[in-house]
N, C-alpha and C. Protein backbone atom coordinates (compact mmCIF):
# COMPACT_ATOMS: atom_id res chain seq x y z
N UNK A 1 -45.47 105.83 228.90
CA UNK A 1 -45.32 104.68 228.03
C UNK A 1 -44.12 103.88 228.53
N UNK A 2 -44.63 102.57 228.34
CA UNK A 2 -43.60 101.53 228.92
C UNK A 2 -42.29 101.71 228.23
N UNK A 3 -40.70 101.40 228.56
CA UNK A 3 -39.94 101.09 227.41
C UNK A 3 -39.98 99.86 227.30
N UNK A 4 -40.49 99.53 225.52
CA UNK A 4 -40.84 98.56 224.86
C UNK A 4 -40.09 98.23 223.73
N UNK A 5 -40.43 97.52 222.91
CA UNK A 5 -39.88 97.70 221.22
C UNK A 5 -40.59 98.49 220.69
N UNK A 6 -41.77 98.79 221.01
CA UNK A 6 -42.54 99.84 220.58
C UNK A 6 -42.30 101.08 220.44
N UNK A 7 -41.75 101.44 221.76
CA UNK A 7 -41.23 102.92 222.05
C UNK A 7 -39.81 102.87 221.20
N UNK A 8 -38.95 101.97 221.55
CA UNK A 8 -37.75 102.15 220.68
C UNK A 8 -37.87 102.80 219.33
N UNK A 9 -38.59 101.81 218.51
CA UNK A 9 -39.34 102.06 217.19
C UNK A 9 -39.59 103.28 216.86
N UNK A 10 -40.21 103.88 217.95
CA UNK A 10 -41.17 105.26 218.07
C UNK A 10 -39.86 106.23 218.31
N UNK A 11 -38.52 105.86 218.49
CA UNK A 11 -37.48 107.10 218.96
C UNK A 11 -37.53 107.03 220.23
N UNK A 12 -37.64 106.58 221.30
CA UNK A 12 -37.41 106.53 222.82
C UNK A 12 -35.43 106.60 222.67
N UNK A 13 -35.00 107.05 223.62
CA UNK A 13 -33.63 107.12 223.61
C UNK A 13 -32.96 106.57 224.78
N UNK A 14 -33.63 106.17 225.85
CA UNK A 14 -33.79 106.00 227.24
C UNK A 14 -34.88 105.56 228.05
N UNK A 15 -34.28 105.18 229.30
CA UNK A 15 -35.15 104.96 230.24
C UNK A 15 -35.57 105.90 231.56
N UNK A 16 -36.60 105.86 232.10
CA UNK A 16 -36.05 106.86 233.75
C UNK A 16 -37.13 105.61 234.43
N UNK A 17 -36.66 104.99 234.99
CA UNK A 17 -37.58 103.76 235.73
C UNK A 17 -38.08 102.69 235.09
N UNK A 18 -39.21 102.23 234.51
CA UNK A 18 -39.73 101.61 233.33
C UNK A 18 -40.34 102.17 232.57
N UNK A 19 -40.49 103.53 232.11
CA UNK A 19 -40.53 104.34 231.19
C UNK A 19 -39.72 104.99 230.02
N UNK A 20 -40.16 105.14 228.80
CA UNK A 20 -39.01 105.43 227.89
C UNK A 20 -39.31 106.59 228.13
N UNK A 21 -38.01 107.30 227.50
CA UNK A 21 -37.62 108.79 227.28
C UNK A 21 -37.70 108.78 226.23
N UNK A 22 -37.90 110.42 225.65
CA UNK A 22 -38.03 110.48 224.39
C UNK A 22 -36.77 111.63 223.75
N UNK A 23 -36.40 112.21 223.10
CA UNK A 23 -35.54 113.37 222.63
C UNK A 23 -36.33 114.50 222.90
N UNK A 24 -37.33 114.45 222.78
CA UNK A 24 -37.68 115.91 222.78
C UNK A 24 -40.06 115.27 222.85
N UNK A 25 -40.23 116.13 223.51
CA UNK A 25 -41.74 116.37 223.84
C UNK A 25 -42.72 115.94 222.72
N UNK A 26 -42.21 116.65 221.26
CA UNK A 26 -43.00 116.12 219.93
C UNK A 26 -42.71 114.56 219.93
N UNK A 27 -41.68 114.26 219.86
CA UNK A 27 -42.02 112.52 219.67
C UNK A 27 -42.16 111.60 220.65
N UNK A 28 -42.25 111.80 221.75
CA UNK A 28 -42.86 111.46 222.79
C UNK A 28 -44.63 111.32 222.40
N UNK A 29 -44.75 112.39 221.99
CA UNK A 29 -46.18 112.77 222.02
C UNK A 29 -46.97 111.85 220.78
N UNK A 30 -46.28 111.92 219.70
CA UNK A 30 -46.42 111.04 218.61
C UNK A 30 -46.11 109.53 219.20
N UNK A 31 -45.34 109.18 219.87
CA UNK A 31 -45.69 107.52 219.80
C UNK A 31 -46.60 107.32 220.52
N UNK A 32 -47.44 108.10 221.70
CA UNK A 32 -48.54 107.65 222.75
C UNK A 32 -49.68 107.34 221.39
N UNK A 33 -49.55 108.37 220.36
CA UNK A 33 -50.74 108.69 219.66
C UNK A 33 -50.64 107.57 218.61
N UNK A 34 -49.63 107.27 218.79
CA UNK A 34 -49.22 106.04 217.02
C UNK A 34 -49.62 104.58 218.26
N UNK A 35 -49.64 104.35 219.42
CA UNK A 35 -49.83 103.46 219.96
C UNK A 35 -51.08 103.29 220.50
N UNK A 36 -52.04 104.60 220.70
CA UNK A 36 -53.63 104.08 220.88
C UNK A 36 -53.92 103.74 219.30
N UNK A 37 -53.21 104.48 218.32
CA UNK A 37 -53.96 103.49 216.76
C UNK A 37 -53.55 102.26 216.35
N UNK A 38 -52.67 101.49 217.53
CA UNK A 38 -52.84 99.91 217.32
C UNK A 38 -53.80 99.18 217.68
N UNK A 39 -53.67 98.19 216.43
CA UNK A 39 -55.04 97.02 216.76
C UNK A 39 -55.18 96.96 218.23
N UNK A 40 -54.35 96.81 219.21
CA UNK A 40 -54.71 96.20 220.33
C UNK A 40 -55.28 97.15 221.08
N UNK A 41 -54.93 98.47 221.15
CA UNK A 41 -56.24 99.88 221.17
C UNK A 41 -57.32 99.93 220.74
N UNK A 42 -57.52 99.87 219.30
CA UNK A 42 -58.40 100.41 218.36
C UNK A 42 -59.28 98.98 218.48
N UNK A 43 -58.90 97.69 218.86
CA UNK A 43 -60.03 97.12 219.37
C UNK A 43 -61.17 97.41 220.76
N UNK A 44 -60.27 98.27 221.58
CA UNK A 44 -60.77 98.53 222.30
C UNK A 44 -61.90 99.95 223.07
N UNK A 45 -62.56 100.08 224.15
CA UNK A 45 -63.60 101.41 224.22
C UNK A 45 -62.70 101.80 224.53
N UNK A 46 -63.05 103.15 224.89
CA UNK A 46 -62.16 104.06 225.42
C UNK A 46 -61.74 103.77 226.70
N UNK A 47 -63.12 103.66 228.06
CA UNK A 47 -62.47 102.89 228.89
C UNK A 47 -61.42 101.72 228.80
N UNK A 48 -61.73 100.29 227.93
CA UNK A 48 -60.69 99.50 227.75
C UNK A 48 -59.46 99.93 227.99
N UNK A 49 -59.26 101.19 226.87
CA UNK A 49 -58.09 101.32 226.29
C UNK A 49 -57.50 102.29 227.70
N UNK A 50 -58.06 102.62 228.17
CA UNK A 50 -57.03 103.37 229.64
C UNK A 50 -56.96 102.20 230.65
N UNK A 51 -57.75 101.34 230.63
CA UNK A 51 -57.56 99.86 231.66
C UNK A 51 -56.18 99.56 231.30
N UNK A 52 -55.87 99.29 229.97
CA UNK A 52 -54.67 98.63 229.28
C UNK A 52 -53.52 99.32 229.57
N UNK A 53 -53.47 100.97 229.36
CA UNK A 53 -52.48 101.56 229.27
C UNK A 53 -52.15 102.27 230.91
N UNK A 54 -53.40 102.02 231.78
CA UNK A 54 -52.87 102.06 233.18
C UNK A 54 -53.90 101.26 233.85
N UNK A 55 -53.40 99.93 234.10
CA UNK A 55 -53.95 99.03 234.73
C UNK A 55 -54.41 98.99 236.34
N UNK A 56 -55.28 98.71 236.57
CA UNK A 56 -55.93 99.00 238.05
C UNK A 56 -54.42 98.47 239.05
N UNK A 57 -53.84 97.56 238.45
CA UNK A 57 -53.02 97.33 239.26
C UNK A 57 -51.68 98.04 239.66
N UNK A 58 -51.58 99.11 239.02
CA UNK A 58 -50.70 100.12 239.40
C UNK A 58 -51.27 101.58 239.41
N UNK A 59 -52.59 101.71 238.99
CA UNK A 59 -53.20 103.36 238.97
C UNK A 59 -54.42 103.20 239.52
N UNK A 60 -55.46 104.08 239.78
CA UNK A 60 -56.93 104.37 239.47
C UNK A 60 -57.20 104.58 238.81
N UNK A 61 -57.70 103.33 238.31
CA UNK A 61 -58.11 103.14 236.84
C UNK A 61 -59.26 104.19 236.66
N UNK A 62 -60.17 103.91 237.65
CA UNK A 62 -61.52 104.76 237.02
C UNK A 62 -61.58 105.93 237.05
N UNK A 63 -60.38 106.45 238.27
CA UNK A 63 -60.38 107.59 237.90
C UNK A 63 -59.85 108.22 236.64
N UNK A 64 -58.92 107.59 236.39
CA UNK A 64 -58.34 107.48 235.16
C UNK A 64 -59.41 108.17 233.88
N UNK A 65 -59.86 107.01 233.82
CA UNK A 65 -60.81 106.65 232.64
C UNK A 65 -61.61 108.14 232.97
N UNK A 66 -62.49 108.21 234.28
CA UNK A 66 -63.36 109.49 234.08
C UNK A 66 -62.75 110.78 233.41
N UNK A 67 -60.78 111.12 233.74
CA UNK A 67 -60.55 112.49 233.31
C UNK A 67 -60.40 112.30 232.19
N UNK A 68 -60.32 111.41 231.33
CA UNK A 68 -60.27 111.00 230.00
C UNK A 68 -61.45 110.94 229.58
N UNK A 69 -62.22 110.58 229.68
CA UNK A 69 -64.04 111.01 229.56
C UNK A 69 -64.03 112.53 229.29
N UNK A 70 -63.85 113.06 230.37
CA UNK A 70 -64.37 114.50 230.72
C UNK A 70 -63.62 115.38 229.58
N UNK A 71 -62.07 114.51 229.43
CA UNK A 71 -61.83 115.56 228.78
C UNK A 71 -61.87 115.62 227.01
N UNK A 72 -62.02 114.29 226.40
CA UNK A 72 -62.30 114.01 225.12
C UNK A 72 -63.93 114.38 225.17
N UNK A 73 -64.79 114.03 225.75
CA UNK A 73 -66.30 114.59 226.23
C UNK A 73 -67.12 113.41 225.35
N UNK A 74 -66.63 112.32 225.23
CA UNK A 74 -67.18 111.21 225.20
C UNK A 74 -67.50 110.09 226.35
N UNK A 75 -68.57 109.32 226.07
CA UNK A 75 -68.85 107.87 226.91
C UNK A 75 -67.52 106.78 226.69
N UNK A 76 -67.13 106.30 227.82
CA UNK A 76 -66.40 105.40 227.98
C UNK A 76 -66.26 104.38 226.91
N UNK A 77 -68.06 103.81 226.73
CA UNK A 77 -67.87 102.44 225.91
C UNK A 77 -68.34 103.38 224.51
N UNK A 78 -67.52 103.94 223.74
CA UNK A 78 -67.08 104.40 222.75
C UNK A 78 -65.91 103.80 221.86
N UNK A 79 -65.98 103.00 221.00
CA UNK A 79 -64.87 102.40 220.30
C UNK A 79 -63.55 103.23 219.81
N UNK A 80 -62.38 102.87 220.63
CA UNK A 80 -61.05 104.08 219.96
C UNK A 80 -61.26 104.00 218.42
N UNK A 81 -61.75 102.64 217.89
CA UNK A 81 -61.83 102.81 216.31
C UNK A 81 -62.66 103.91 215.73
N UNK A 82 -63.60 104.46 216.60
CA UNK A 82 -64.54 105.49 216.19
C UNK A 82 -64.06 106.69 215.86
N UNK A 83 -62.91 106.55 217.03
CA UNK A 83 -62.20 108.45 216.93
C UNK A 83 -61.63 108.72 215.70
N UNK A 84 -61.84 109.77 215.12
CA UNK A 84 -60.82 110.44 214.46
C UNK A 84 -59.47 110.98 214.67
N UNK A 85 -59.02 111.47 214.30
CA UNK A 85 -57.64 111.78 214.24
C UNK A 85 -57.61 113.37 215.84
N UNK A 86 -58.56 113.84 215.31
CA UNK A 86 -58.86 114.83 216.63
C UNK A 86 -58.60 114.64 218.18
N UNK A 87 -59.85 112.96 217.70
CA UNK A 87 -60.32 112.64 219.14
C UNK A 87 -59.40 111.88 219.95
N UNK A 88 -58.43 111.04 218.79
CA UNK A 88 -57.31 110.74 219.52
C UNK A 88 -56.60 111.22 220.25
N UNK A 89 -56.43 112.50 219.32
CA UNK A 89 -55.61 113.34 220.13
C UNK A 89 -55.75 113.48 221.35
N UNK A 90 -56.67 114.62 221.59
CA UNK A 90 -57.40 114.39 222.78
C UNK A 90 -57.32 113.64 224.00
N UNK A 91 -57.42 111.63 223.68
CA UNK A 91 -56.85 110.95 224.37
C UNK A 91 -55.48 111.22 224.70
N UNK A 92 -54.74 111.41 224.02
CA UNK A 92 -53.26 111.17 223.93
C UNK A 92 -52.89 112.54 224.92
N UNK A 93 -53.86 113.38 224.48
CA UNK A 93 -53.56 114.71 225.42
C UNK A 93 -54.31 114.82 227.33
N UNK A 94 -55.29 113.87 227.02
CA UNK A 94 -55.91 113.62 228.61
C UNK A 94 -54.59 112.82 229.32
N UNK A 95 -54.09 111.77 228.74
CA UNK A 95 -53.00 110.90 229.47
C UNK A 95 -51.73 111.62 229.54
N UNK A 96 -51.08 112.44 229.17
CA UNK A 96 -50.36 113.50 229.63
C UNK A 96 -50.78 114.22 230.93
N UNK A 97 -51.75 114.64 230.94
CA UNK A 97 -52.34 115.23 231.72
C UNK A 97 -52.33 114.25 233.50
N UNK A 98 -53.07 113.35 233.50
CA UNK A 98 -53.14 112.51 234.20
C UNK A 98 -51.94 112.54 234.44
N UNK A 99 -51.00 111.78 233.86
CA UNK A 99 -49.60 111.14 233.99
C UNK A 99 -48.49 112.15 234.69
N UNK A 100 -48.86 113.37 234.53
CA UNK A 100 -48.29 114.28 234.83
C UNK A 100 -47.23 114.63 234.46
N UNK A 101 -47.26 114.58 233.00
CA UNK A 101 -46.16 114.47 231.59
C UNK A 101 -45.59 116.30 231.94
N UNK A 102 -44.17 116.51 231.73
CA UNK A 102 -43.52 117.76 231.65
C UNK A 102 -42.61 116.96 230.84
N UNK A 103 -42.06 118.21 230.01
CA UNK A 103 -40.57 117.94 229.45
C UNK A 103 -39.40 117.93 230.39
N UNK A 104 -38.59 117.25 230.16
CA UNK A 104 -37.38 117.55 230.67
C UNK A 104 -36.71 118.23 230.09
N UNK A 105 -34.88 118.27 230.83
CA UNK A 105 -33.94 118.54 230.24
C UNK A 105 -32.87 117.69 230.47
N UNK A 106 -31.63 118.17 229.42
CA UNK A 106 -30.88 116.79 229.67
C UNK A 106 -29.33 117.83 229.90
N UNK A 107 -28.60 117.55 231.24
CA UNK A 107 -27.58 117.90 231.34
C UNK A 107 -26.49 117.92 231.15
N UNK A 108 -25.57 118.16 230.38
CA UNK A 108 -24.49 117.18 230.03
C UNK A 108 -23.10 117.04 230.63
N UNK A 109 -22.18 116.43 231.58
CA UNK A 109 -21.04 117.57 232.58
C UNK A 109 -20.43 116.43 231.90
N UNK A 110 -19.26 117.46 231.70
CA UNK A 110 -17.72 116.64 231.32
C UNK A 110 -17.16 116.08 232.36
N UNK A 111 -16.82 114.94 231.93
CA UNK A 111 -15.66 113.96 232.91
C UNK A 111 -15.05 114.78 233.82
């Protein structure tokens, strides 16, 4: 997830490139999932909605989209408005996956 106002909102604490950081793995995980249930998601299929959140112009998209298929075990042109709370998940848990999401840690050295 980009750092946005969105992510701020969501608890991001940081950056590492153009990505927010989060405090800890749970709320990380909660804003991906609070951000496919925005209108500008939930208007969209499922494919859409991985076009949006990794655009051909910086990922493979389709590949994208297929491990997200495979792994929610739905058709692409499936409306995110359709999913339930499950199936979101799901999404939210395929794009980890892809993204190649780990927790960190944070070091702290005195002056």
């Amino acid at each position: 997830m980009r750092d946005t106002p969105f992510s701020q909102s969501h608890g991001s604490i940081g950056v590492s490139g153009r990505f927010a950081v989060f405090s800890n793995e749970q709320r990380g995980s909660d804003a991906v999932v609070s951000l496919l249930g925005t209108s500008t998601y939930q208007r969209q299929t499922i494919d859409g909605a991985i076009n949006r959140y990794a655009p051909p112009s910086e990922n493979n998209t389709a590949n994208y989209q297929a491990i997200v298929r495979q792994h929610v075990g739905l058709p692409g042109n499936v409306g995110m408005n359709t999913l339930g709370d499950d199936e979101v998940g799901l999404v939210a848990n395929a794009i980890r996956t892809v993204e190649g999401w780990t927790p960190g840690t944070v070091t702290y050295r005195r002056p």
